[in-house]
Every structure is written in C-alpha cells, then in structure tokens.
C-alpha atoms as a PDB file:
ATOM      1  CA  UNK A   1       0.000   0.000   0.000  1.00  0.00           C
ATOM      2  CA  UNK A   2       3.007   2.475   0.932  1.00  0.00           C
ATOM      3  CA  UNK A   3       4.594   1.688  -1.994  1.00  0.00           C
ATOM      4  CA  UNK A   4       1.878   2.100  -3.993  1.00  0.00           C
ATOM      5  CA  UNK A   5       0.973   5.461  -3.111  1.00  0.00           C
ATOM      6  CA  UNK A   6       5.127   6.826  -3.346  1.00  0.00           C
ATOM      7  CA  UNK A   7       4.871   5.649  -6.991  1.00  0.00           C
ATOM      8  CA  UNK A   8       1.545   7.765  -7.907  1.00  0.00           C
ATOM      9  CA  UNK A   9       3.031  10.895  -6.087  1.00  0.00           C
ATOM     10  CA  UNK A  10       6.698  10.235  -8.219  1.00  0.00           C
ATOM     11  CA  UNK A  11       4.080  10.156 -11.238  1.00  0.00           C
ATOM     12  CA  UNK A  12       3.022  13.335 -10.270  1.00  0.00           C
ATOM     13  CA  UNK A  13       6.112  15.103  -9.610  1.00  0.00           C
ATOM     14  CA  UNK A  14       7.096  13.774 -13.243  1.00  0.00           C
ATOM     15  CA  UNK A  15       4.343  15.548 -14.817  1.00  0.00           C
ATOM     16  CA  UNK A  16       4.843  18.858 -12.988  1.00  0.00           C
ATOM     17  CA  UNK A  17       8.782  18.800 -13.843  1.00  0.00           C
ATOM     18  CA  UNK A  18       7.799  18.895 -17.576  1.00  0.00           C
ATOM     19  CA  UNK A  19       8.344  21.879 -19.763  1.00  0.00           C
ATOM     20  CA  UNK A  20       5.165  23.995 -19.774  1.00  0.00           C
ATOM     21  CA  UNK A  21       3.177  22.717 -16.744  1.00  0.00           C
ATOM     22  CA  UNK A  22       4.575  25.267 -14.153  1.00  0.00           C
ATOM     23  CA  UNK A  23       1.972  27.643 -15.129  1.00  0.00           C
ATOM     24  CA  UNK A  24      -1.475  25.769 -14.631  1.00  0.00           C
ATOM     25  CA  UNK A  25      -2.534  23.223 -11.520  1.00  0.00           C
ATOM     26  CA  UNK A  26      -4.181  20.740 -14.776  1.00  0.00           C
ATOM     27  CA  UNK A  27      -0.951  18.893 -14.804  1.00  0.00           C
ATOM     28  CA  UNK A  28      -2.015  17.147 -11.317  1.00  0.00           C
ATOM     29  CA  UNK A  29      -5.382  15.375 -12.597  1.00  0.00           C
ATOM     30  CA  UNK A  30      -2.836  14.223 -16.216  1.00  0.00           C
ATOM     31  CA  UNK A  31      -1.040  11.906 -13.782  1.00  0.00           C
ATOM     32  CA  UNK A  32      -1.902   8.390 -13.690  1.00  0.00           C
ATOM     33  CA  UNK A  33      -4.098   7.786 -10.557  1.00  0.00           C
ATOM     34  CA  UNK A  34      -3.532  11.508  -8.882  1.00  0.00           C
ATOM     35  CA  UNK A  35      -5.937  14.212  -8.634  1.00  0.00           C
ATOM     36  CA  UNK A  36      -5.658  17.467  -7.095  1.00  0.00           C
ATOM     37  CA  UNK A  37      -8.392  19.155  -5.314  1.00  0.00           C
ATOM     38  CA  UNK A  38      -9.158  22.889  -3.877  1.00  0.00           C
ATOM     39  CA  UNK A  39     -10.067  23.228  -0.369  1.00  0.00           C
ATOM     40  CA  UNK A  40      -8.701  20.947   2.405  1.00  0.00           C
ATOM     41  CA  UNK A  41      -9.086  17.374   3.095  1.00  0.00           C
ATOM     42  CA  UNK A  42     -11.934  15.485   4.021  1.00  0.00           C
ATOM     43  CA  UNK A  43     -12.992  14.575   7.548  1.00  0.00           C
ATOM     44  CA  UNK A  44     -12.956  10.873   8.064  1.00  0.00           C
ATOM     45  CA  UNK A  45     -16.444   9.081   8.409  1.00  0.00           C
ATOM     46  CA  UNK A  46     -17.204   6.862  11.241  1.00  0.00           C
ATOM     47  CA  UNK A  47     -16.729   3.802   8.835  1.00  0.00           C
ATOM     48  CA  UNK A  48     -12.797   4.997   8.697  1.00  0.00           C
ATOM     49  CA  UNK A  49     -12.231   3.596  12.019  1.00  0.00           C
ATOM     50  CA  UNK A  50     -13.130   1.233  14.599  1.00  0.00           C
ATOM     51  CA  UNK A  51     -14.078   4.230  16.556  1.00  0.00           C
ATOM     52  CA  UNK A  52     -14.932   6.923  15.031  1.00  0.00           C
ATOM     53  CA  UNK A  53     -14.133  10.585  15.897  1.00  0.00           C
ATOM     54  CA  UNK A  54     -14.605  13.798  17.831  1.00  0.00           C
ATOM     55  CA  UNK A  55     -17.545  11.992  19.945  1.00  0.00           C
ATOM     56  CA  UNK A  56     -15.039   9.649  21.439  1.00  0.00           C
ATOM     57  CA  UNK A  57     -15.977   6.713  20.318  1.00  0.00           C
ATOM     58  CA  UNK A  58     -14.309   3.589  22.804  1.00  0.00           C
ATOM     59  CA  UNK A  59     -12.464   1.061  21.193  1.00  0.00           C
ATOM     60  CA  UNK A  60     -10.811  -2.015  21.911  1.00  0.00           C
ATOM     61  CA  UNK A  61      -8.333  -2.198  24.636  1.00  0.00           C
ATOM     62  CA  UNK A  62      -9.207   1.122  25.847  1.00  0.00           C
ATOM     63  CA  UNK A  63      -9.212   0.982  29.486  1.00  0.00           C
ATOM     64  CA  UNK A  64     -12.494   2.522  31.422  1.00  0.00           C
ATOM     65  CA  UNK A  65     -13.178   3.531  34.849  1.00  0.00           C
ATOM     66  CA  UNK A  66     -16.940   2.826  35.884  1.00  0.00           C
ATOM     67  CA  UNK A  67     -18.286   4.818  38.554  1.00  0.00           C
ATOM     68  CA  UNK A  68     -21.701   3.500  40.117  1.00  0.00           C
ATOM     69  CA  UNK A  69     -22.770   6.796  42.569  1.00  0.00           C
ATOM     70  CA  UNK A  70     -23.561   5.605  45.953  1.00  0.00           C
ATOM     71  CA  UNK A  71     -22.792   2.255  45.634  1.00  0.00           C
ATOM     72  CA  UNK A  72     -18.893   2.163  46.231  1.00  0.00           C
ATOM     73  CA  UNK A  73     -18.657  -1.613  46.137  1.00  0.00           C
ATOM     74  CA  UNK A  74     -19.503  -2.058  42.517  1.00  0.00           C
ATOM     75  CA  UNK A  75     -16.779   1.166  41.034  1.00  0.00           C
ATOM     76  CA  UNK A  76     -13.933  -0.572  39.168  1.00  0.00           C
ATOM     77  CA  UNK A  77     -11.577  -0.285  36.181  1.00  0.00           C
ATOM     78  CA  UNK A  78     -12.810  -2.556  33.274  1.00  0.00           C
ATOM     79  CA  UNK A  79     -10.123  -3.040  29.809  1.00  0.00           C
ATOM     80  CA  UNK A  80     -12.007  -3.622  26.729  1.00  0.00           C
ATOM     81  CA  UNK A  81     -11.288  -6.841  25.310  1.00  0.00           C
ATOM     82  CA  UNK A  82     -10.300  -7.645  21.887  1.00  0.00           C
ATOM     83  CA  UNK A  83     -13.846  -8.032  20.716  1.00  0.00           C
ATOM     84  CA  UNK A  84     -14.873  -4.945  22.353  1.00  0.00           C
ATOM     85  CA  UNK A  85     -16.498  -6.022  25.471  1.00  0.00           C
ATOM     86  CA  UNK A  86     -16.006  -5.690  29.491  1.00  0.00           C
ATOM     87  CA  UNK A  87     -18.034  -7.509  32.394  1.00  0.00           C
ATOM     88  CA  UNK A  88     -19.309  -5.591  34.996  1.00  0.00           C
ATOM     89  CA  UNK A  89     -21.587  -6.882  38.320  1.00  0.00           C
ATOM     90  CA  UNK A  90     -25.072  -7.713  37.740  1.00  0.00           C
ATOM     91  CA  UNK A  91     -24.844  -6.900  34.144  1.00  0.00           C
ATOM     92  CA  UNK A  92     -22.517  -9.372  32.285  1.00  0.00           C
ATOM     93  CA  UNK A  93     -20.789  -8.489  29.256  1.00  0.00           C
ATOM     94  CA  UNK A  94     -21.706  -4.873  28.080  1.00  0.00           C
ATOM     95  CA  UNK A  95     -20.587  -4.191  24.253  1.00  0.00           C
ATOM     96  CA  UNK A  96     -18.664  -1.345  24.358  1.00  0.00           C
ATOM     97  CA  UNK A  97     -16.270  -0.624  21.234  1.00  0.00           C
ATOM     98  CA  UNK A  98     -18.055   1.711  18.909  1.00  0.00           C
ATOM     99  CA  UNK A  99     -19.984   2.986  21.646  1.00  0.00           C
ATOM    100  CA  UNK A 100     -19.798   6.642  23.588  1.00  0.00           C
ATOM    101  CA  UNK A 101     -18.633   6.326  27.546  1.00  0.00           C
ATOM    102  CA  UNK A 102     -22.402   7.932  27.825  1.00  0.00           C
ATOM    103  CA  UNK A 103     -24.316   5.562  25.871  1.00  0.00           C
ATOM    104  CA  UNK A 104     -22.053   2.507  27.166  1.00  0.00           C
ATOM    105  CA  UNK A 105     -23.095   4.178  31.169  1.00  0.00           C
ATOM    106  CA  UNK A 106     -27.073   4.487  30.182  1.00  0.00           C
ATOM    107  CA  UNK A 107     -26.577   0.870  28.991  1.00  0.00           C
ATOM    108  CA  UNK A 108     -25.389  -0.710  32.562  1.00  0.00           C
ATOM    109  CA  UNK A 109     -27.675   2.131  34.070  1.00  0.00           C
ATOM    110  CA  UNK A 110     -30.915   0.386  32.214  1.00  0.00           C
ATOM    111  CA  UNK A 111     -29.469  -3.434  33.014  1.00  0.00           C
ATOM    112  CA  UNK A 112     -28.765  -2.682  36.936  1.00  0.00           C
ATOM    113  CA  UNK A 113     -32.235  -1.401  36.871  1.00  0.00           C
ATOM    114  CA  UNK A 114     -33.285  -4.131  35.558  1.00  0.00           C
ATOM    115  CA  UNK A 115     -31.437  -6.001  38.402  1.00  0.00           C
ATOM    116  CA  UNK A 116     -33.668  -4.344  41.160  1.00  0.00           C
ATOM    117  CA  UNK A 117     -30.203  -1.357  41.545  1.00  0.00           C
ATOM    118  CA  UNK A 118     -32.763   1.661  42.716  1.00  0.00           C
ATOM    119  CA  UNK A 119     -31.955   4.628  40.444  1.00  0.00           C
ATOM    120  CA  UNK A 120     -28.624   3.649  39.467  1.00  0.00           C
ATOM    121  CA  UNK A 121     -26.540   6.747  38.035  1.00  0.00           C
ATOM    122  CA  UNK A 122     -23.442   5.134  36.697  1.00  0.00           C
ATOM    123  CA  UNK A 123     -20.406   7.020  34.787  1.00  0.00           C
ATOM    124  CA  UNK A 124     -17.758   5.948  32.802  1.00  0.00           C
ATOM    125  CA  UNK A 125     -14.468   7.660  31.739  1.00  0.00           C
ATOM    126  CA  UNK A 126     -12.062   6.536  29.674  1.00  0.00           C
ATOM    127  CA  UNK A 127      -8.465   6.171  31.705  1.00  0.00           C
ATOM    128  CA  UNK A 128      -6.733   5.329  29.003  1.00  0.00           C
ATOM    129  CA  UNK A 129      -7.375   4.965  24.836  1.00  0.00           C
ATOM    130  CA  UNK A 130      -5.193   2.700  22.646  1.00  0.00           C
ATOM    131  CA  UNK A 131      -7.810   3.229  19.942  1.00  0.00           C
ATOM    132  CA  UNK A 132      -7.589   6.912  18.683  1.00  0.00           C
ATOM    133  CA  UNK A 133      -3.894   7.831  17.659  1.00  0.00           C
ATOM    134  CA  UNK A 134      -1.546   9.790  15.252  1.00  0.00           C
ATOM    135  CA  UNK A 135       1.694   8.876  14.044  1.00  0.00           C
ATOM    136  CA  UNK A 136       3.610  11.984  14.026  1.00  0.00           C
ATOM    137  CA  UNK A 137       7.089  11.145  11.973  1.00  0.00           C
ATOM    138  CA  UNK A 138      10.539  13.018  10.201  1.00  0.00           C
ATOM    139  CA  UNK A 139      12.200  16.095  11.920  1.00  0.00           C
ATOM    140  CA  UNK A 140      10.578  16.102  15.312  1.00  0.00           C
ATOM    141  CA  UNK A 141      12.067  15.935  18.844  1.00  0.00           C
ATOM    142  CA  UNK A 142       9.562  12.854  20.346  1.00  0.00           C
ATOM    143  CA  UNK A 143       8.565  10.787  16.702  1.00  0.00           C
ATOM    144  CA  UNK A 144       6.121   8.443  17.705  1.00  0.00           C
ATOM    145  CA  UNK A 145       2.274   7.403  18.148  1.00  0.00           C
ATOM    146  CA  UNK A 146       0.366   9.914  20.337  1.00  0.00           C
ATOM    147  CA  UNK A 147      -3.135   9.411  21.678  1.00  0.00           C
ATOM    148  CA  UNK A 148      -5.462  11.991  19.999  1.00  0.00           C
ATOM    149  CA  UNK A 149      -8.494  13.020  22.188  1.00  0.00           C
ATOM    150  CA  UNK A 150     -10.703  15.544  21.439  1.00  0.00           C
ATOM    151  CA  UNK A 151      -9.898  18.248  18.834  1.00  0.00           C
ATOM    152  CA  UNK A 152      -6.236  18.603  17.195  1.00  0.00           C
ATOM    153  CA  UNK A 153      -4.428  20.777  15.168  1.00  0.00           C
ATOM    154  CA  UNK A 154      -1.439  20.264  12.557  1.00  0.00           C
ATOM    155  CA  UNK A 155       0.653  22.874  14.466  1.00  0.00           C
ATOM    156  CA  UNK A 156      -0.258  21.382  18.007  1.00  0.00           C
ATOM    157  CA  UNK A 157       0.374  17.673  16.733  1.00  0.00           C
ATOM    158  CA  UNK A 158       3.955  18.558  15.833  1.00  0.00           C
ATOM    159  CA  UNK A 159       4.211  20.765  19.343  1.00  0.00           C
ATOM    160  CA  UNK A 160       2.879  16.830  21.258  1.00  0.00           C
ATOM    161  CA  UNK A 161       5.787  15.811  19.659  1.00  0.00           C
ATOM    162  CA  UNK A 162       8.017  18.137  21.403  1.00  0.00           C
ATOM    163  CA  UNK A 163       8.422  20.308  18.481  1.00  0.00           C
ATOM    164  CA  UNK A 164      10.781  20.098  15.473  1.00  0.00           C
ATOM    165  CA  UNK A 165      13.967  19.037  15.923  1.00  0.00           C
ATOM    166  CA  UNK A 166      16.691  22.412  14.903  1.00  0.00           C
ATOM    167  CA  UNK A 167      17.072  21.592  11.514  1.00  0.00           C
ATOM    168  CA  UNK A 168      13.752  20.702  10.369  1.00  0.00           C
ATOM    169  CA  UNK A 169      12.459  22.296   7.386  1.00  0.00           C
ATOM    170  CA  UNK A 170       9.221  23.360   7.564  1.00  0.00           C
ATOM    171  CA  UNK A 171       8.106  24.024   4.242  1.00  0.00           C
ATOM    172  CA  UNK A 172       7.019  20.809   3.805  1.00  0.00           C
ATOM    173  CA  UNK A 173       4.984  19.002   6.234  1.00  0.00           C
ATOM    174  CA  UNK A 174       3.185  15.877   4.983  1.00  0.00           C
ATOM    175  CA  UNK A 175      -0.136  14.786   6.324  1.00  0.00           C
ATOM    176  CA  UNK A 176      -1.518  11.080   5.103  1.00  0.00           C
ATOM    177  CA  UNK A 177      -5.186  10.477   5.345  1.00  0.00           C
ATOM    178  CA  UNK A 178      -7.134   7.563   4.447  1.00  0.00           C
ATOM    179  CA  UNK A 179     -11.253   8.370   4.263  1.00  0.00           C
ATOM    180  CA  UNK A 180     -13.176   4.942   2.506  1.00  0.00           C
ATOM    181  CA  UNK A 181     -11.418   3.708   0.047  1.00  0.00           C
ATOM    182  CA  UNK A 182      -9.142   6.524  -0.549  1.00  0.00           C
ATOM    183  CA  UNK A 183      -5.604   8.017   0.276  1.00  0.00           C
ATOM    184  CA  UNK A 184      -4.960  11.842   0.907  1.00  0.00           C
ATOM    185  CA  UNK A 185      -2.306  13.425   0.968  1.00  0.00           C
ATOM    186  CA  UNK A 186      -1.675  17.308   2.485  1.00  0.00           C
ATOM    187  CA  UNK A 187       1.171  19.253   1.843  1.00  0.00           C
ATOM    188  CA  UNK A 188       1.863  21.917   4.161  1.00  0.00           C
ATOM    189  CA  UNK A 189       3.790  24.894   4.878  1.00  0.00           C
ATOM    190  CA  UNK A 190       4.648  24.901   8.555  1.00  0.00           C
ATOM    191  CA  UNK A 191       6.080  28.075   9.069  1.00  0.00           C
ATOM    192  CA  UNK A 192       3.750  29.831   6.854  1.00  0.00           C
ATOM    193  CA  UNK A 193       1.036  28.444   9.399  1.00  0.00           C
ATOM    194  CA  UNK A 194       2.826  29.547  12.910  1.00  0.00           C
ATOM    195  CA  UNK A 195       2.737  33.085  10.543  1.00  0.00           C
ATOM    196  CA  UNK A 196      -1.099  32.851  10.000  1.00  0.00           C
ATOM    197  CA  UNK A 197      -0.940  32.581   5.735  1.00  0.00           C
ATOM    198  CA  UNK A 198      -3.651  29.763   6.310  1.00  0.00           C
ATOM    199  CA  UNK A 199      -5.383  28.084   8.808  1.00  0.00           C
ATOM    200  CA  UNK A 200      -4.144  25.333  10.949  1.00  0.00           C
ATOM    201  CA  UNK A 201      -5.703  22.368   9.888  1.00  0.00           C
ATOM    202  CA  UNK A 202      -7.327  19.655  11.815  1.00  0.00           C
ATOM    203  CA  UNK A 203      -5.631  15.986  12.454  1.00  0.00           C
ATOM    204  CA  UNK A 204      -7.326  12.807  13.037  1.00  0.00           C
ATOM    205  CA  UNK A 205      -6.945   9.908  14.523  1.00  0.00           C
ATOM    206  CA  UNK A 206      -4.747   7.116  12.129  1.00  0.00           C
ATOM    207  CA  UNK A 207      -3.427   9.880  10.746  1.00  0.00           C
ATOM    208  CA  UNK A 208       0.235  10.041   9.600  1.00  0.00           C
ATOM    209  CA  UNK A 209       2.332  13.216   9.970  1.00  0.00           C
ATOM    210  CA  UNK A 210       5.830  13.537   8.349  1.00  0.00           C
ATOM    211  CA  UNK A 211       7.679  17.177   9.077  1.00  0.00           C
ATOM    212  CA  UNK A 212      11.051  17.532   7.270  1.00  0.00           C
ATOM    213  CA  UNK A 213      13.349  15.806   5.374  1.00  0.00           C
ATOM    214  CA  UNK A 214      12.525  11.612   4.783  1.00  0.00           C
ATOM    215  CA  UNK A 215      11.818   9.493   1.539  1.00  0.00           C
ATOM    216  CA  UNK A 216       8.393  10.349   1.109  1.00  0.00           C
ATOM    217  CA  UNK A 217       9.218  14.431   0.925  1.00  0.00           C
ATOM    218  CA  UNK A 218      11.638  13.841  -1.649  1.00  0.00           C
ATOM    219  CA  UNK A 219       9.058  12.479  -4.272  1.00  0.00           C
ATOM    220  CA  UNK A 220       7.575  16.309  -4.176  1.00  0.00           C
ATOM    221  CA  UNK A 221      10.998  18.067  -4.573  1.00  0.00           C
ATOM    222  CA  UNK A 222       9.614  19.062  -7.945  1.00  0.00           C
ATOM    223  CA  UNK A 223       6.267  19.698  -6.922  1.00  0.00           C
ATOM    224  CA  UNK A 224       6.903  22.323  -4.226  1.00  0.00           C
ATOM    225  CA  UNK A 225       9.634  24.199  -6.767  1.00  0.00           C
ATOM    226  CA  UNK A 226       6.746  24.556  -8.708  1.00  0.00           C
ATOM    227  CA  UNK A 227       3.662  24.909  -6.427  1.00  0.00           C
ATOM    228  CA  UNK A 228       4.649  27.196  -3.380  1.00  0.00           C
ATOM    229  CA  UNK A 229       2.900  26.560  -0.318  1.00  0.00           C
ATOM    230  CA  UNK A 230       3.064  30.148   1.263  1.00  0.00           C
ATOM    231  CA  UNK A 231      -0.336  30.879   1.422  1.00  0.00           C
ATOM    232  CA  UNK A 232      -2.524  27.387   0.505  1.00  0.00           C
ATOM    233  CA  UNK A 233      -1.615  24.213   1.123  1.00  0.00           C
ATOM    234  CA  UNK A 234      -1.453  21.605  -1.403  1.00  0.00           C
ATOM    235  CA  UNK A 235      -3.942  18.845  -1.432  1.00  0.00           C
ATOM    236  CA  UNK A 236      -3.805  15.546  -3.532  1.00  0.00           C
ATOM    237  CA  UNK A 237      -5.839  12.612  -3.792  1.00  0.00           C
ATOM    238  CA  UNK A 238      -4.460   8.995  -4.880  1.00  0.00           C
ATOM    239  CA  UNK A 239      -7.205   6.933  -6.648  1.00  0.00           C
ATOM    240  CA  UNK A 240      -6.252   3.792  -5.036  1.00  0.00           C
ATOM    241  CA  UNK A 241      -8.561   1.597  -7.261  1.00  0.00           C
END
C-alpha cells in the first residue's frame, strides 16, 4: 500500500517537472491515478475507524473507569477486550467498542435497573485509549504514536511531539489520510502556518504526519519548486482503485 501510493506521487512530480506545466494546476489530474483538489481534506467518516471521531468513540483495549454513585462496592476499572467487550456486576458483558462512555453508562444504568439497583446513576471515563492515535514522523524531537483526544491541530500535533527538531524544514509538512477507500495526501507549509498565511488544519486519529526531510518528501521536490505553499496548502488525492 506504501509503496503504492510513493509511486503515484513520483508520477506526479514527473508531470509537474515537464516543460510547460509550471503555469497551470491541470498537470495534477494528467497523472496516472492523482488528482488534485481545492479546499482541504476530508474529515474521516465513522466507517474509517473502529471508533470513530470527535464523539469519542471507545475502542478495543481502551481501558475505562466505571463509577456506580452511591454504591462504592460495585466502582472498578474494566479493559475492553479484543472483541470490544467488558463484564461488569449484575450486568454481564456490556458491548462497548463503537460505543460513547455515555451511551455505554445508560446501557449498565438500564441493566442494573433491571437487576432491582434503585436509580442507578453510573459514569464511565475513559483512563486510558489505545484506539484513537496519530503517528507523528521526520524532523521532530519525540517521533512516535500519540493518543489523539478531542480536537487537534497540525501545528499542536507537531508541538505533542516536542516540536521540530533544529534543523527541520518546515516548508514541507506531509499529512496522510485515508477516508473509505481513498488516500490523501496534504502538503503543508509549517512556518507559513505559525505566521497565519492559512489556517491550521485539523488531524485525526490514524493519521500520519511527516515534518522535514525523509523518503516520502523527496518524491515532491519538484512539486513544491513549482507549487509554493506560502499561502494554501497543497492537497492531492491517490485513486487507489
């Protein structure tokens, strides 16, 4: 799959070096399996992931503290298995990948009911997620897989990371994406970003960040001679069927 998508974008870079083609964006859609688009990248679906985003979705191995109010006794840490479920008291196995930590708490709330538990208020929090991460790669001071709850930015990703490392160049940040059955791919300006030119553009979870120098930035050495990314970034899609 890597490989496949390194030789579309070396296609692309082709095109772009040819005489004639530094003047109009058309040269992106002419090669083979590469379009470029306006605007910014899609935001994943919920079918991209086993959990899906912003709503934190629990996944599996996430692990979960369950708080039952006034009945001490029954509070305990619960790890969600492999096939996305936990045991709790009373209730037995409670699905919970895919699920909210509010809709997996109404869920034992209704069952301990159920079980003759008078007015049960039960809440569950997630302790820690193994589910919803980045990868955040190249010239960076901590490269590595962070977890990614709630809202992130580009800029902020890189700053989890501990920043970029002293030589970095910034000019060039890459951003993988996969949404269905398709790869994007965002190229960035990083220091044109910390200046305000554009806007700081959300991250998702699976989603691969590569700042600086590596193989992958190489394969647009043409493209960003020709396509500056001062004050838009540069959005592709690879048609992966």
């Amino acid at each position: 799959m890597m490989s496949k998508w390194l030789m579309m974008l070396a296609g692309a870079a082709a095109v772009l070096a040819l005489p004639g083609c530094a003047t109009s964006p058309k040269p992106f859609a002419m090669a083979p399996g590469v379009q470029q688009l306006s605007g910014e990248m899609p935001a994943p679906t919920a079918l991209d992931y086993a959990s899906p985003v912003r709503d934190f979705y629990i996944g599996p191995g996430d692990k979960l503290k369950i708080d039952v109010f006034g009945v001490p006794e029954m509070t305990r840490e619960a790890q969600v298995d492999g096939a996305g479920q936990l045991s709790f008291p009373l209730v037995g196995t409670v699905t919970a990948a895919g699920r909210t930590p509010a809709q997996v708490s109404a869920d034992i709330e209704q069952r301990l009911r159920a079980n003759y538990v008078k007015n049960p208020q039960v809440t569950v929090n997630v302790e820690e997620s193994y589910n919803q991460t980045l990868t955040v790669d190249g010239q960076v001071v901590k490269p590595g897989m962070y977890p990614l709850v709630g809202r992130l930015t580009l800029q902020r990703a890189v700053a989890l990371a501990g920043g970029t490392a002293e030589f970095a160049k910034l000019k060039d940040v890459i951003v993988r994406r996969e949404v269905g059955d398709q790869t994007y791919i965002g190229i960035y300006n990083l220091d044109a970003i910390r200046r305000g030119n554009y806007i700081d553009p959300e991250v998702y979870p699976s989603d691969v960040i590569v700042v600086g120098d590596s193989k992958e930035r190489r394969l647009f050495r043409d493209v960003l001679q020709i396509v500056p990314l001062l004050t838009t970034p540069l959005i592709l899609l690879l048609q992966n069927n």
